[in-house]
C-alpha atoms as a PDB file:
ATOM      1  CA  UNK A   1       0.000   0.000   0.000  1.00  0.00           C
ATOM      2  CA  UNK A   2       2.825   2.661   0.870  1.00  0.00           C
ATOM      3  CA  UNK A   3       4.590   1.696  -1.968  1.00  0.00           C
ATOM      4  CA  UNK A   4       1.769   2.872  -4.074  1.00  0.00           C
ATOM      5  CA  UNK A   5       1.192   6.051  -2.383  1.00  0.00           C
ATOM      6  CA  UNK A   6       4.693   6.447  -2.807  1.00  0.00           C
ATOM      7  CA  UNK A   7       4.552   5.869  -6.853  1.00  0.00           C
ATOM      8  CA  UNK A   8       0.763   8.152  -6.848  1.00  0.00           C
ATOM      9  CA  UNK A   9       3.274  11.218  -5.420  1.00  0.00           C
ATOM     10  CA  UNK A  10       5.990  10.117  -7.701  1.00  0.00           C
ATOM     11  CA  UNK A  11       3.392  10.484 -10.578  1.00  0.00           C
ATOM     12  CA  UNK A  12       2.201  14.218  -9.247  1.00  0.00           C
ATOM     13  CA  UNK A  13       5.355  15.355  -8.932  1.00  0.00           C
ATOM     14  CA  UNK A  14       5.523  14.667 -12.250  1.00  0.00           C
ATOM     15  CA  UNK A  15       3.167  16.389 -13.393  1.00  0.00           C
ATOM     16  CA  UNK A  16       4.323  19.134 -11.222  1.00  0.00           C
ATOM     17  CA  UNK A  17       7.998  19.407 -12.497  1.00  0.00           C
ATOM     18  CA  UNK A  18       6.298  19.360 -15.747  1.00  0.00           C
ATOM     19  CA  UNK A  19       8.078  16.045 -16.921  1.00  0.00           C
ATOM     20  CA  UNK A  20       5.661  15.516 -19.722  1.00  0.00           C
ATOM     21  CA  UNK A  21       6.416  19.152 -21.119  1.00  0.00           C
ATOM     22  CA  UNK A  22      10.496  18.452 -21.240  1.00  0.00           C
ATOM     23  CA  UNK A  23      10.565  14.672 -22.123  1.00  0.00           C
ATOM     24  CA  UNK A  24       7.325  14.928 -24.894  1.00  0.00           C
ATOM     25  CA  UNK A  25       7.929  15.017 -28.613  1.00  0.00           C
ATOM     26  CA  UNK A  26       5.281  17.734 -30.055  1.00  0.00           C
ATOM     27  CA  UNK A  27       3.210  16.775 -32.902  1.00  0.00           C
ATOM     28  CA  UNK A  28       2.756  20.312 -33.739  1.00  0.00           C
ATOM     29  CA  UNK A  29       5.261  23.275 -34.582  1.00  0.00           C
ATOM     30  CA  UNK A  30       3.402  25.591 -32.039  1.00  0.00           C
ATOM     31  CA  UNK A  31       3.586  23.067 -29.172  1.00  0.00           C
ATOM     32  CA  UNK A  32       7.486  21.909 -29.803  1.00  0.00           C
ATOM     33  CA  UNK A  33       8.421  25.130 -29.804  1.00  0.00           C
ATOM     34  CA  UNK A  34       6.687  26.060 -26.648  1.00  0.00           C
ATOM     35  CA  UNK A  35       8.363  22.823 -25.306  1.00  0.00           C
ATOM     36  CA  UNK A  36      12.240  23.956 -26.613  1.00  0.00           C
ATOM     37  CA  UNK A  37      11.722  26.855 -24.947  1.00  0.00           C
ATOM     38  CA  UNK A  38      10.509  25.643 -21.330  1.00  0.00           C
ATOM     39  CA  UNK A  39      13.465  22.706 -22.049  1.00  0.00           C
ATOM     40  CA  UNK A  40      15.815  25.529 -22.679  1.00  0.00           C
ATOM     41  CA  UNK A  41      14.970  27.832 -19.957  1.00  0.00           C
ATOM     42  CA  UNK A  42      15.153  25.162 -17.529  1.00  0.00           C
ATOM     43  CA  UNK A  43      18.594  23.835 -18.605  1.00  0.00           C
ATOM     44  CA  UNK A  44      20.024  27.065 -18.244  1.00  0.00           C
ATOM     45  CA  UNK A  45      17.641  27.457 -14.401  1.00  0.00           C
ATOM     46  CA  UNK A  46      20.745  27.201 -11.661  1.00  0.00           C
ATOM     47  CA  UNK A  47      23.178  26.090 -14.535  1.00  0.00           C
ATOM     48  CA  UNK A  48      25.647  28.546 -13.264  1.00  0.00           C
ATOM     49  CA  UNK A  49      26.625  25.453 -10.944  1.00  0.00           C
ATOM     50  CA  UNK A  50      29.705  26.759  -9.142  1.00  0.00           C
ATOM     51  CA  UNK A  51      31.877  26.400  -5.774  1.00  0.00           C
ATOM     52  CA  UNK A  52      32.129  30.134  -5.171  1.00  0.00           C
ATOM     53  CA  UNK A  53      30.517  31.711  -1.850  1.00  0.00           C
ATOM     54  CA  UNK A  54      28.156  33.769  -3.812  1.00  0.00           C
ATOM     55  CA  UNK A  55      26.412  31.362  -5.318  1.00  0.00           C
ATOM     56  CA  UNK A  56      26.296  28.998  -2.344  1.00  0.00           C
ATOM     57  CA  UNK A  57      24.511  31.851  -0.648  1.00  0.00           C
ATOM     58  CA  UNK A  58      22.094  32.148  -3.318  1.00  0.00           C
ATOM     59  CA  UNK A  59      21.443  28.444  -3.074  1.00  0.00           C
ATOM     60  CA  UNK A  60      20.873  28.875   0.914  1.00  0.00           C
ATOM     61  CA  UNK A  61      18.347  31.685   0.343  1.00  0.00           C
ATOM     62  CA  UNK A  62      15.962  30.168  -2.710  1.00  0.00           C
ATOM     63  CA  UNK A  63      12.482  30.103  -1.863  1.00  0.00           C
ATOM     64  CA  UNK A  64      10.353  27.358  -0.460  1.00  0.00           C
ATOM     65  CA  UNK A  65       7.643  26.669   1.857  1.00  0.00           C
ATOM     66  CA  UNK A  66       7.981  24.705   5.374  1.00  0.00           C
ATOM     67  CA  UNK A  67       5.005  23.697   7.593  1.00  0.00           C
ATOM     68  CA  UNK A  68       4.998  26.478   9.520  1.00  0.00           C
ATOM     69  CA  UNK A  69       3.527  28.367   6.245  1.00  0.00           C
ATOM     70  CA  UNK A  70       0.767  25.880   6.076  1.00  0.00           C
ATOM     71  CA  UNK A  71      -2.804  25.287   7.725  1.00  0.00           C
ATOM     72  CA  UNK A  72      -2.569  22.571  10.639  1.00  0.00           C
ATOM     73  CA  UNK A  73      -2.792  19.062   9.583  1.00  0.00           C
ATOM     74  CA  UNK A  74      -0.089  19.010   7.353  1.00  0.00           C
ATOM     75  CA  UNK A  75       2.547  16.615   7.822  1.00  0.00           C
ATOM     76  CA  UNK A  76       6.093  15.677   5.931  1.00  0.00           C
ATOM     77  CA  UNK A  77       6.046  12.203   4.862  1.00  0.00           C
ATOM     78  CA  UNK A  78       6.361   9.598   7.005  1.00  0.00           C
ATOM     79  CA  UNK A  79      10.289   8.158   6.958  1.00  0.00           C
ATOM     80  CA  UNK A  80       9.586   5.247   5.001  1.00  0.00           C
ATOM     81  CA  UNK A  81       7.281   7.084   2.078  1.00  0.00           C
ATOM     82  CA  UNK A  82       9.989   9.560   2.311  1.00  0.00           C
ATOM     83  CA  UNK A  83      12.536   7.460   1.409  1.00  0.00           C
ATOM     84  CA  UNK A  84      10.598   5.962  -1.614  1.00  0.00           C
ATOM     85  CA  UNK A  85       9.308   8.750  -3.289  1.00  0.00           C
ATOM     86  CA  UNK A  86      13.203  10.604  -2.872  1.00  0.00           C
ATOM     87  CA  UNK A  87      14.000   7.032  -4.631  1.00  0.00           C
ATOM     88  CA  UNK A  88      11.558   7.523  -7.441  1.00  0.00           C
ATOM     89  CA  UNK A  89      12.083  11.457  -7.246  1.00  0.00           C
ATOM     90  CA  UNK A  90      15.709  10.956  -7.738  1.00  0.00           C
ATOM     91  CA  UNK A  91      14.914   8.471 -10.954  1.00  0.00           C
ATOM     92  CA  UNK A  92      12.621  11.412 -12.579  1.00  0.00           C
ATOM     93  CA  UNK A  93      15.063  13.989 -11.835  1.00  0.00           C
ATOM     94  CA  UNK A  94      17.441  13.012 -14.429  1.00  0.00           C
ATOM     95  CA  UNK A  95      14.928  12.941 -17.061  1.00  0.00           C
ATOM     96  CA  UNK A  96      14.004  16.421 -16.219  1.00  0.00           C
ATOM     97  CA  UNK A  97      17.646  16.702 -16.391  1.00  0.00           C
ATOM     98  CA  UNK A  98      17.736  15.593 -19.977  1.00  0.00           C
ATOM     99  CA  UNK A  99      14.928  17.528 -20.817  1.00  0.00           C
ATOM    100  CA  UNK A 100      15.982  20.959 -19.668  1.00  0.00           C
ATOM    101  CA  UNK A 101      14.759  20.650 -15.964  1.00  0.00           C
ATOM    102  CA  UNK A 102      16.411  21.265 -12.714  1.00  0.00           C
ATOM    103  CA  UNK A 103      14.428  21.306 -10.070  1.00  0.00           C
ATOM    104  CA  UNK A 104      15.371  23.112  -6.776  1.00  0.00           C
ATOM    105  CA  UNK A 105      14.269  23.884  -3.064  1.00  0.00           C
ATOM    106  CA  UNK A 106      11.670  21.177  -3.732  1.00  0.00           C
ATOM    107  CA  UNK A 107       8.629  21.017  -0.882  1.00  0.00           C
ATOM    108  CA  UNK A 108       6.059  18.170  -0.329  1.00  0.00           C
ATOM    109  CA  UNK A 109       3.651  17.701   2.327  1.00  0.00           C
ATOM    110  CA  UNK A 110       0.275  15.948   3.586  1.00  0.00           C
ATOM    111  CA  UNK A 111      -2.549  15.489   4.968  1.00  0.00           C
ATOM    112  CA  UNK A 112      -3.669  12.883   6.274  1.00  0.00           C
ATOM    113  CA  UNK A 113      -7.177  13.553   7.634  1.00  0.00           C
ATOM    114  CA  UNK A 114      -8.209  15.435   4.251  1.00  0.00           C
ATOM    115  CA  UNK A 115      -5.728  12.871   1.676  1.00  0.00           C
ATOM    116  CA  UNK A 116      -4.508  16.526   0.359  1.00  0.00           C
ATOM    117  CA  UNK A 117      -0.952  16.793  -0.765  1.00  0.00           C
ATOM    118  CA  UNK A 118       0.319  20.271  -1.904  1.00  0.00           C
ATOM    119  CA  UNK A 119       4.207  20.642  -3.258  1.00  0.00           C
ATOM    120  CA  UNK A 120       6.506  23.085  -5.486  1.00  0.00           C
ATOM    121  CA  UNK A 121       9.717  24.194  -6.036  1.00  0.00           C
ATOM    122  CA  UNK A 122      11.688  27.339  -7.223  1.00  0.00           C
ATOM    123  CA  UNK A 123      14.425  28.035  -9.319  1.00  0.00           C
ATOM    124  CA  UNK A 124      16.456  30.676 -10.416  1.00  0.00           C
ATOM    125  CA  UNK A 125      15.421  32.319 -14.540  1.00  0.00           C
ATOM    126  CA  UNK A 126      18.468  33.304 -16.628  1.00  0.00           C
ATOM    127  CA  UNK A 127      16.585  34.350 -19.411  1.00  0.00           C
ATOM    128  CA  UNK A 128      13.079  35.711 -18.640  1.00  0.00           C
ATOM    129  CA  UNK A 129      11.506  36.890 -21.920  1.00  0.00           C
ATOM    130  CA  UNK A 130      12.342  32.502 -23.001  1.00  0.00           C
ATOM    131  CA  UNK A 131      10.666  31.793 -19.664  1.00  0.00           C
ATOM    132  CA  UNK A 132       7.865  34.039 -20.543  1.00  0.00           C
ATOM    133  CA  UNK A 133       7.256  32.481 -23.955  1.00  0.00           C
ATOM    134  CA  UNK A 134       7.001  29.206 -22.775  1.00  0.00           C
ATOM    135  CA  UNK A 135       4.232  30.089 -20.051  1.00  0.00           C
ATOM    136  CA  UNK A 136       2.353  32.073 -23.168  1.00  0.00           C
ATOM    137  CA  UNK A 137       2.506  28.639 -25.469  1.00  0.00           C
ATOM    138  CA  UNK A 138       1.851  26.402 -22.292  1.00  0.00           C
ATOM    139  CA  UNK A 139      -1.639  28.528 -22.210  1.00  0.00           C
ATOM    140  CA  UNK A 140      -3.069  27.845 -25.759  1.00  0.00           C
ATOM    141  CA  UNK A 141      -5.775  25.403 -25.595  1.00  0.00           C
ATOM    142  CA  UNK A 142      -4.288  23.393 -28.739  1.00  0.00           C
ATOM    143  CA  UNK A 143      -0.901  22.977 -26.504  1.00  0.00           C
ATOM    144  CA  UNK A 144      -2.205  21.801 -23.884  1.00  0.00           C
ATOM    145  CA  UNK A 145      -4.724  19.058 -25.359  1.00  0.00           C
ATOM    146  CA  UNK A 146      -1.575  18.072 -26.875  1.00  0.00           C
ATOM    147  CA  UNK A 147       0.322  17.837 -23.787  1.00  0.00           C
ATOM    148  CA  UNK A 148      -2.907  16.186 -22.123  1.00  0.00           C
ATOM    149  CA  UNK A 149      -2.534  13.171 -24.525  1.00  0.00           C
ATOM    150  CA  UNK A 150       1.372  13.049 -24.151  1.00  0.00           C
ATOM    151  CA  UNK A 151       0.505  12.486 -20.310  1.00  0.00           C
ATOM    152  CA  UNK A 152      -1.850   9.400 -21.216  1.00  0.00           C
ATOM    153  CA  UNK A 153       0.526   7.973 -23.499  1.00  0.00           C
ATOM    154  CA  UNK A 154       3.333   7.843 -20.443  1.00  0.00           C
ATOM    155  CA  UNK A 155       0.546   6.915 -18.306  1.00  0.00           C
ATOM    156  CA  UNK A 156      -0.979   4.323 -20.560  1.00  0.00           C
ATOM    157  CA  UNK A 157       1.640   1.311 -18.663  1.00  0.00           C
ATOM    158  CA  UNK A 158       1.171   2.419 -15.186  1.00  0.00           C
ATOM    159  CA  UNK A 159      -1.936   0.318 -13.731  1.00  0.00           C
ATOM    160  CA  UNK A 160      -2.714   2.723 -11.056  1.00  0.00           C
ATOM    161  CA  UNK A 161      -3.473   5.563 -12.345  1.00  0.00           C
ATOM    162  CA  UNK A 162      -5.481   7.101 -15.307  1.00  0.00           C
ATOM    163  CA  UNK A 163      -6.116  10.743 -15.842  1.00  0.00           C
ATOM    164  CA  UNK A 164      -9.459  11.424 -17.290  1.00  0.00           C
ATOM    165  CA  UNK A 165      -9.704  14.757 -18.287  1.00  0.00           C
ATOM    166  CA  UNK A 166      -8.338  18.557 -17.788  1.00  0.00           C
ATOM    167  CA  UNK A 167      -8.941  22.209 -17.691  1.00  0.00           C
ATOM    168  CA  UNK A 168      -7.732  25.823 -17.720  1.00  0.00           C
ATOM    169  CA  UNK A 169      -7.625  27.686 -14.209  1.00  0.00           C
ATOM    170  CA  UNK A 170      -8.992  31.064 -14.644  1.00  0.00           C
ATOM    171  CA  UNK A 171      -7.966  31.819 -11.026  1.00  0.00           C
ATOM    172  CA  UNK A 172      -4.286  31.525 -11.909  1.00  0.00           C
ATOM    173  CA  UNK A 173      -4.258  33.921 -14.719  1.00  0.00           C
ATOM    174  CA  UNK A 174      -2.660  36.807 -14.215  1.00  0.00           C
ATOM    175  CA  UNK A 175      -0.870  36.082 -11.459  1.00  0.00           C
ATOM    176  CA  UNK A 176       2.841  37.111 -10.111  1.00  0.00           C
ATOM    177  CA  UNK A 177       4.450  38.535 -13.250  1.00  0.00           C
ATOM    178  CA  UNK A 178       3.553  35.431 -15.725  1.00  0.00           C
ATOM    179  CA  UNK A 179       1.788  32.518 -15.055  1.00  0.00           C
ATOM    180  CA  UNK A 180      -0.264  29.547 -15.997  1.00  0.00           C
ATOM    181  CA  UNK A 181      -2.490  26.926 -14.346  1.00  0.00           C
ATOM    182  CA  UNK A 182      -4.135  23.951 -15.328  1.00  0.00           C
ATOM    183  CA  UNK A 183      -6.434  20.969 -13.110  1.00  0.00           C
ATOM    184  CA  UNK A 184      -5.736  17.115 -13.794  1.00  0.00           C
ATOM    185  CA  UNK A 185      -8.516  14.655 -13.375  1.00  0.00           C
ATOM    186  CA  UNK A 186      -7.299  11.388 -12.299  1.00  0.00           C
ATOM    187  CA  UNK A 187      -7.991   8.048 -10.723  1.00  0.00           C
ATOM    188  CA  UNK A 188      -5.868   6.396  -7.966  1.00  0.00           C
ATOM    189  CA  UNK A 189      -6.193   2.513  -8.071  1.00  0.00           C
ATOM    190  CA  UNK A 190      -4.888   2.350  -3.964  1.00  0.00           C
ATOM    191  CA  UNK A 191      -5.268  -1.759  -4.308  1.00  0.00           C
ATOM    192  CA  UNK A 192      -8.680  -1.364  -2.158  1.00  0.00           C
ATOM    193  CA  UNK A 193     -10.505   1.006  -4.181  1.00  0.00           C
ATOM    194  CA  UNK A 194     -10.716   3.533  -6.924  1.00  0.00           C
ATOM    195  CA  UNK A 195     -10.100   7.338  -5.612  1.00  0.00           C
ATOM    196  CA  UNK A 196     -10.637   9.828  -7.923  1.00  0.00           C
ATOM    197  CA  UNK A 197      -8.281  12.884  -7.500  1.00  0.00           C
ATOM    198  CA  UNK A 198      -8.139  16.270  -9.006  1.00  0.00           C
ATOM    199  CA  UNK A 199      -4.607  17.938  -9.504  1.00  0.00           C
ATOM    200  CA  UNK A 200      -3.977  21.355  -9.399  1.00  0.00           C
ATOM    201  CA  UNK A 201      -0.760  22.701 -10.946  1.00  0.00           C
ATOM    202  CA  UNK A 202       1.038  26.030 -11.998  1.00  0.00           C
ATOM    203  CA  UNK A 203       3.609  27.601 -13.020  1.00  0.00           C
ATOM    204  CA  UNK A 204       4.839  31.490 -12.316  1.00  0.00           C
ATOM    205  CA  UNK A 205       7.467  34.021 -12.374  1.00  0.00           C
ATOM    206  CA  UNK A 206       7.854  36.659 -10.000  1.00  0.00           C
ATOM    207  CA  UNK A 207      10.642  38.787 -10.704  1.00  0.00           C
ATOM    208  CA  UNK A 208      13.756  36.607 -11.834  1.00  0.00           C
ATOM    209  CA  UNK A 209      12.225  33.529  -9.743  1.00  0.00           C
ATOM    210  CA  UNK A 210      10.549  30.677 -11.372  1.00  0.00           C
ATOM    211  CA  UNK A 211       7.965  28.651  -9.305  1.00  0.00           C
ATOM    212  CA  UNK A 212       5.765  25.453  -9.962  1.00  0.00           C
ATOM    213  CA  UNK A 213       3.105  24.465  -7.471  1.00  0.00           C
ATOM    214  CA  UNK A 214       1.110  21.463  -6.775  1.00  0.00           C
ATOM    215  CA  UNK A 215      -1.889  20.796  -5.020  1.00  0.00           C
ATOM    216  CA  UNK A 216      -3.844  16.962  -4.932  1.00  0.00           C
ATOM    217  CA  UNK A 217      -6.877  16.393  -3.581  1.00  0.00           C
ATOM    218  CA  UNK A 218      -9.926  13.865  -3.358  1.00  0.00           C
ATOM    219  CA  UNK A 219     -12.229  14.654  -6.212  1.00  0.00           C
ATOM    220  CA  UNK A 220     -15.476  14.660  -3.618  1.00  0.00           C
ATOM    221  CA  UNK A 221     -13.902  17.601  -1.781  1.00  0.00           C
ATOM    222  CA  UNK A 222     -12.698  21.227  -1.598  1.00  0.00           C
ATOM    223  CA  UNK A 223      -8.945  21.177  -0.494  1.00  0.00           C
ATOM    224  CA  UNK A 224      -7.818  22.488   2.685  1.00  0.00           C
ATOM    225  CA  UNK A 225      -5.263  24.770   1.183  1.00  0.00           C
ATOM    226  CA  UNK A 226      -6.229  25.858  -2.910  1.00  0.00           C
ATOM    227  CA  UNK A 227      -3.225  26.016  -5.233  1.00  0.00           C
ATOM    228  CA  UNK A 228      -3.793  30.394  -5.366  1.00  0.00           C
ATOM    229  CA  UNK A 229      -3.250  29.717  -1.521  1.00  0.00           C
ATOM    230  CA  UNK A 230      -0.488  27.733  -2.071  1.00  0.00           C
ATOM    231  CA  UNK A 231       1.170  30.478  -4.701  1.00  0.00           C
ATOM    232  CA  UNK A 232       0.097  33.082  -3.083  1.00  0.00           C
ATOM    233  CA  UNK A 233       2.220  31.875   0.406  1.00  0.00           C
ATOM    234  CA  UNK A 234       5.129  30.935  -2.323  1.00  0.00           C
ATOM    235  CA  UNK A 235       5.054  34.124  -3.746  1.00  0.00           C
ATOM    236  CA  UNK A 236       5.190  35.832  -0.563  1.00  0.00           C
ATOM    237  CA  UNK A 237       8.559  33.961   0.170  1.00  0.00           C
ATOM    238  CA  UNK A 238       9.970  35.225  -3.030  1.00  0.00           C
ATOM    239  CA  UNK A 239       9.296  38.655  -2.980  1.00  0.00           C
ATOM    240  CA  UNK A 240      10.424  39.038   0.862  1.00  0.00           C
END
């Protein structure tokens, strides 16, 4: 059963690090270019990888979120689901790797009461107006029903999981400098039952600061903490 769990947050925070966008192969001009770019931006987020005290202060200062910036009931992960989805985590990382992602200051926690698990990460933009683009593409209907079936076709092996259907988050437009949201509908085969799930994710810039957040939550129910809740707290970090 935990090993499952552990693979379910392995899958959103795939969908949250955008793993589909950098590893996908477009079918149309519009969308692979809007993919090159996010690729390219994100090869070149923290690429200036260096020993000098600068930058390790830079490192020590990124922005995340800790529980103290959440509502109570959140949790980390228990040790052992910890240590699994870091395992699986570590696996996807260098795919996003390959694909132009490097994912930094990442955050995951849960609830265990409400089965709500919010996440994110930030990362450092070296070329904004690329960064930009991407987030402009990413919002075109005709991208993103592309992307939607490039997530089903990586999906299509794993037994667990199936995401049904997607949509556009008006509340995340216009948010931060640039941004872009968009809600998965999926189903969670736990090895008991069938949980439907809803996942929230988006992606902003604030300044020189990229950001992705995550929020997962049982289909029946409004979550806890909403993913403009969730950026807005992120956002807050960044711009202190």
């Amino acid at each position: 059963m935990k090993t499952k769990i552990g693979i379910a947050l392995t899958v959103a925070l795939a969908i949250l690090l955008g793993q589909s966008v950098g590893q996908a192969k477009s079918t149309t001009q519009q969308a692979e270019g809007g993919i090159h770019q996010l690729s390219t931006q994100f090869d070149q987020l923290l690429a200036q990888d260096s020993t000098s005290p600068e930058d390790s202060d830079r490192e020590a200062t990124t922005a995340t979120l800790t529980l103290e910036d959440l509502p109570d009931g959140f949790q980390e992960l228990p040790p052992m689901l910890e240590t699994q989805v870091k395992e699986q985590f570590a696996a996807i990382s260098s795919q996003f790797r390959h694909g132009g992602l490097e994912p930094e200051e990442l955050f995951i926690f849960y609830n265990p009461r409400s089965l709500q698990i919010v996440g994110g990460f930030t990362g450092e933009i070296l070329d904004t107006a690329q960064f930009d683009g991407s987030i402009e593409t990413l919002s075109q209907p005709a991208v993103q029903e592309i992307l939607f079936a490039q997530i089903q076709e990586q999906l299509k092996d794993v037994d667990m999981v199936e995401v049904t259907g997607y949509r556009s988050l008006p509340e995340m437009e216009d948010f931060a400098d640039q941004s872009f949201g968009i809600q998965l509908d999926a189903k969670f085969d736990t090895g008991f039952f069938t949980l439907p799930l809803k996942t929230d994710v988006a992606s902003f810039r604030r300044q020189d600061t990229g950001a992705f957040t995550m929020v997962m939550y049982r289909e029946s129910s409004n979550p806890e903490l909403s993913l403009r809740s969730l950026s807005d707290r992120l956002n807050g970090k960044i711009v202190q």
